[in-house]
Protein backbone atom coordinates (compact mmCIF):
# COMPACT_ATOMS: atom_id res chain seq x y z
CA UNK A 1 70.37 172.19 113.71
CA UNK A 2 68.15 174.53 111.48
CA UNK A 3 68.30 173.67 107.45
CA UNK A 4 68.09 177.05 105.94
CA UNK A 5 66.90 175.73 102.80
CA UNK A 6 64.12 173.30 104.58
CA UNK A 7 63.70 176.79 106.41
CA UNK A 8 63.43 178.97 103.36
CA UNK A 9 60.65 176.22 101.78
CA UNK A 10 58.54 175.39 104.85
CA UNK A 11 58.85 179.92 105.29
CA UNK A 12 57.15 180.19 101.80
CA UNK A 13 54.60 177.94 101.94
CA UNK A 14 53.27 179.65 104.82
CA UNK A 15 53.95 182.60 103.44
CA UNK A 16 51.68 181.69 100.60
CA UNK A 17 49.12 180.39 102.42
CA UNK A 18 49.31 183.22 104.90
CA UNK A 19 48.51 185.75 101.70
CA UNK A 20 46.84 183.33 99.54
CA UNK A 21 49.40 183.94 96.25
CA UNK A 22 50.43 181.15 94.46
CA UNK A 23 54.36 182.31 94.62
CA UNK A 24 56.62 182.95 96.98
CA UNK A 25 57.67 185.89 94.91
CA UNK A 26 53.88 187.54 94.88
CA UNK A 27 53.40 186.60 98.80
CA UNK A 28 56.55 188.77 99.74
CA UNK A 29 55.46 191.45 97.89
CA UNK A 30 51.72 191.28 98.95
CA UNK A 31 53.47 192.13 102.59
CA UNK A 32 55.52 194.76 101.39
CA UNK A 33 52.69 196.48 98.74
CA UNK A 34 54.45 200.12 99.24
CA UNK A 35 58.23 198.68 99.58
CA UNK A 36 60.82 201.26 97.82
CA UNK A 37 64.32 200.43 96.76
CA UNK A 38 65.17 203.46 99.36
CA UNK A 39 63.27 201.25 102.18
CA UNK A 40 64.84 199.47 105.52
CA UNK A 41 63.33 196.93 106.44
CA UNK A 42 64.39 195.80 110.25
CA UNK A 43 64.40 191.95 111.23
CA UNK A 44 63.47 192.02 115.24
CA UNK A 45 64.74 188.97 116.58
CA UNK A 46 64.93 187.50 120.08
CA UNK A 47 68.37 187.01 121.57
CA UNK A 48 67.69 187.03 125.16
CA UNK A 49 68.16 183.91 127.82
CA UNK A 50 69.96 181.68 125.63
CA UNK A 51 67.01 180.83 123.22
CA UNK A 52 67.58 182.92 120.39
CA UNK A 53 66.24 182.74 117.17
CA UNK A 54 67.72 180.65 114.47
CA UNK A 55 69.84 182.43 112.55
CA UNK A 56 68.93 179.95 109.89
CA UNK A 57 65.39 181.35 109.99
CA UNK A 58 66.82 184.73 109.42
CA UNK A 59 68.89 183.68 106.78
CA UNK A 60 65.73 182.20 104.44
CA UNK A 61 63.90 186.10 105.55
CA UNK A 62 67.12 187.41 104.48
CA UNK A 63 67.20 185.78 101.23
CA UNK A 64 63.45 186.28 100.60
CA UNK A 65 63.82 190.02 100.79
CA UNK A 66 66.69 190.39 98.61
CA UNK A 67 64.40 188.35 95.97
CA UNK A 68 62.21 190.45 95.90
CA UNK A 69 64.37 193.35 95.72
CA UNK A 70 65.56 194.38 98.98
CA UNK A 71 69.33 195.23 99.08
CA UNK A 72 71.44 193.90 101.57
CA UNK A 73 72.50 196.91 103.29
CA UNK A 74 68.64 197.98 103.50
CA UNK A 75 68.24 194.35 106.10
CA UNK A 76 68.65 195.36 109.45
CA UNK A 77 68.95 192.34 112.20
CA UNK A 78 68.38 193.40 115.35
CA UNK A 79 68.31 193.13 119.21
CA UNK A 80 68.65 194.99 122.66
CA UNK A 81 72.08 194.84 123.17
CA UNK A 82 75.37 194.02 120.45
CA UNK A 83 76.90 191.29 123.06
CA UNK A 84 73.53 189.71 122.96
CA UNK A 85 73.66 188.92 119.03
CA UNK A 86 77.36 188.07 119.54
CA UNK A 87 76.56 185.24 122.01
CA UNK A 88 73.77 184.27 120.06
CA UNK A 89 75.58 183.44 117.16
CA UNK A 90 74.99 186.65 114.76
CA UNK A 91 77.94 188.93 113.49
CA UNK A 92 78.08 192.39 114.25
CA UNK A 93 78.02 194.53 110.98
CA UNK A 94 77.41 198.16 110.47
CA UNK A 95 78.65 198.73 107.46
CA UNK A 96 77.81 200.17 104.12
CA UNK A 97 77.67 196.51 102.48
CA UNK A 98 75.94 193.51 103.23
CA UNK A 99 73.40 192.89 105.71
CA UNK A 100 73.74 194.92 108.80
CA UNK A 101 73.11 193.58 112.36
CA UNK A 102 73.47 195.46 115.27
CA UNK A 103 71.61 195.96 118.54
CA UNK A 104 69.78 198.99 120.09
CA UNK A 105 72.85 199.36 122.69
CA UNK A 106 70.76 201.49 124.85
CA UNK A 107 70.31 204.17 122.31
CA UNK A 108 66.54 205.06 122.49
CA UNK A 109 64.38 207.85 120.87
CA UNK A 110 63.34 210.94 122.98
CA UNK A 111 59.78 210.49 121.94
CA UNK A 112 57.84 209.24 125.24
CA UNK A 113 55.33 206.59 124.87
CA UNK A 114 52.89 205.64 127.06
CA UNK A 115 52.87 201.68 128.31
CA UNK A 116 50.71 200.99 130.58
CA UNK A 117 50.69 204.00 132.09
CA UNK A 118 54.77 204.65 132.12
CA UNK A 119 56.86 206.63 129.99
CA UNK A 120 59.41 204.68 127.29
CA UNK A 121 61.42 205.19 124.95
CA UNK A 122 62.00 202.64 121.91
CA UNK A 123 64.92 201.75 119.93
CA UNK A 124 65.86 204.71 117.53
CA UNK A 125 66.79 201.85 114.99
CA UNK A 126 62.55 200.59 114.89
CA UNK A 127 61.58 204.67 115.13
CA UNK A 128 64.24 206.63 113.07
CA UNK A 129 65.84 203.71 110.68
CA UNK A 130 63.15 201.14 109.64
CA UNK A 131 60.07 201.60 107.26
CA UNK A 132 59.25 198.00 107.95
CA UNK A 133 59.06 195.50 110.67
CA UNK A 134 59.73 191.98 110.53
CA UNK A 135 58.90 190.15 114.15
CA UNK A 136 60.58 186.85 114.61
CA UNK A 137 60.30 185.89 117.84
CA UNK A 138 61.21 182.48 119.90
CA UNK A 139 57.89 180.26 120.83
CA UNK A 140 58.72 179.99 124.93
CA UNK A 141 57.30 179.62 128.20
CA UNK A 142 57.43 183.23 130.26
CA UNK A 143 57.25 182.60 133.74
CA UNK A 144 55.00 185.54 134.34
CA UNK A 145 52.94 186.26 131.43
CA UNK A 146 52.71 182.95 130.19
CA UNK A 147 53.22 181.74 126.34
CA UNK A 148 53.34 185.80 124.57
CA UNK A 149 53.85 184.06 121.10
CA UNK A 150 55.09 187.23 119.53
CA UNK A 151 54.21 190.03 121.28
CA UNK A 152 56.70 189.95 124.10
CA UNK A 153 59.67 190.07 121.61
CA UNK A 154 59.11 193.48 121.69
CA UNK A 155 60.63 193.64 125.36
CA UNK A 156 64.12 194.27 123.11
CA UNK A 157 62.47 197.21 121.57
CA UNK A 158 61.89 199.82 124.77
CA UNK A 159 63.76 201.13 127.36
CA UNK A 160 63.53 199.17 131.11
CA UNK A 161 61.52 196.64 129.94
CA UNK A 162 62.21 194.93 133.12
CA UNK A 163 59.54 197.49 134.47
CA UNK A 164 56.14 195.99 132.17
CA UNK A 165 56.27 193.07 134.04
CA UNK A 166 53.68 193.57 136.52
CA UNK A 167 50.53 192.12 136.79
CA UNK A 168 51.25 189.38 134.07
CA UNK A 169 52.76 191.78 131.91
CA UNK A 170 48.89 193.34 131.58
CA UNK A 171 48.82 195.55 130.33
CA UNK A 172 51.86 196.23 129.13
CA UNK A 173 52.76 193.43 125.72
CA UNK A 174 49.11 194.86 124.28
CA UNK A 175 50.42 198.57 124.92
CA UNK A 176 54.12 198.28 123.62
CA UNK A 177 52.56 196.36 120.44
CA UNK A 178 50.20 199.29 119.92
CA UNK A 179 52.76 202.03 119.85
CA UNK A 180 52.18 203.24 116.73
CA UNK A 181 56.18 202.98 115.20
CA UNK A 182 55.48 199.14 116.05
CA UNK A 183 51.88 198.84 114.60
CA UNK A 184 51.95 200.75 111.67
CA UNK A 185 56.17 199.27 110.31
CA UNK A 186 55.19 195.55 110.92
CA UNK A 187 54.42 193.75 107.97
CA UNK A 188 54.80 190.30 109.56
């Protein structure tokens, strides 16, 4: 099991080195330089398969955030699909207190994107409800594309992502993670 507070340290640090502050405080913020009290900032997490990310890891984001000003209600945890999170250990919440977490549930923006070469549509909660991205995705083998690191977590993000797996997933990871509502929100 995950220590959050072995999480929360071991976070900082690289946090710190990452941005080259000398607090944890001042390497938050350096990620978030334009970061409003008004701002959402969305966690994107990786639920799918049975290797989800640690809600422990979460938790230390979580509590980094709010340190640095972030309320609660402006944290959204995220996913494809509500029954995902649920089986992955995260509580559903929607509500006008605490930390919300909630998935995409097939509700998608009616802007079309182009992925390698076909039309999407991404989660209305990365395009219409957060001014910032945080990616946390799960370090695993992908029997197609190989190790993705971070850039397949994404997959939870669009619309049939069952259909950017061809050819390796090439080029379709380096397209969805140049859409610009994922470039220009994620701050790390």
């Amino acid at each position: 099991s995950v220590n959050t507070t072995v999480a929360n340290l071991l976070l900082n640090e690289a946090i710190q080195k990452f941005t080259g502050k000398s607090t944890a405080e001042e390497a938050w913020r350096s990620i978030f330089p334009s970061l409003t009290k008004d701002d959402i900032v969305g966690i994107k997490i990786n639920t799918l398969f049975y290797l989800s990310t640690h809600s422990q890891v979460v938790d230390a984001i979580v509590q980094n955030l709010v340190a640095i000003g972030v309320p609660e209600n402006n944290i959204i945890i995220w996913d494809k699909l509500d029954s995902d999170l649920i089986r992955a250990g995260y509580q559903i919440n929607r509500g006008e207190t605490g930390v919300r977490c909630f998935g995409t549930n097939a509700d998608y923006d009616n802007t079309i994107y182009k992925i390698g070469g076909q039309s999407k549509r991404l989660s209305k909660i990365l395009t219409q409800t957060c001014n910032h991205l945080i990616n946390v995705p799960v370090l695993k083998d992908h029997s197609i594309s190989g190790v993705t690191l971070s850039m397949k977590n994404h997959y939870g993000s669009v619309d049939n992502p069952g259909s950017l797996h061809g050819n390796n997933c090439d080029p379709y990871i380096a397209d969805l993670n140049n859409t610009a509502p994922i470039k220009e929100k994620t701050r790390l």
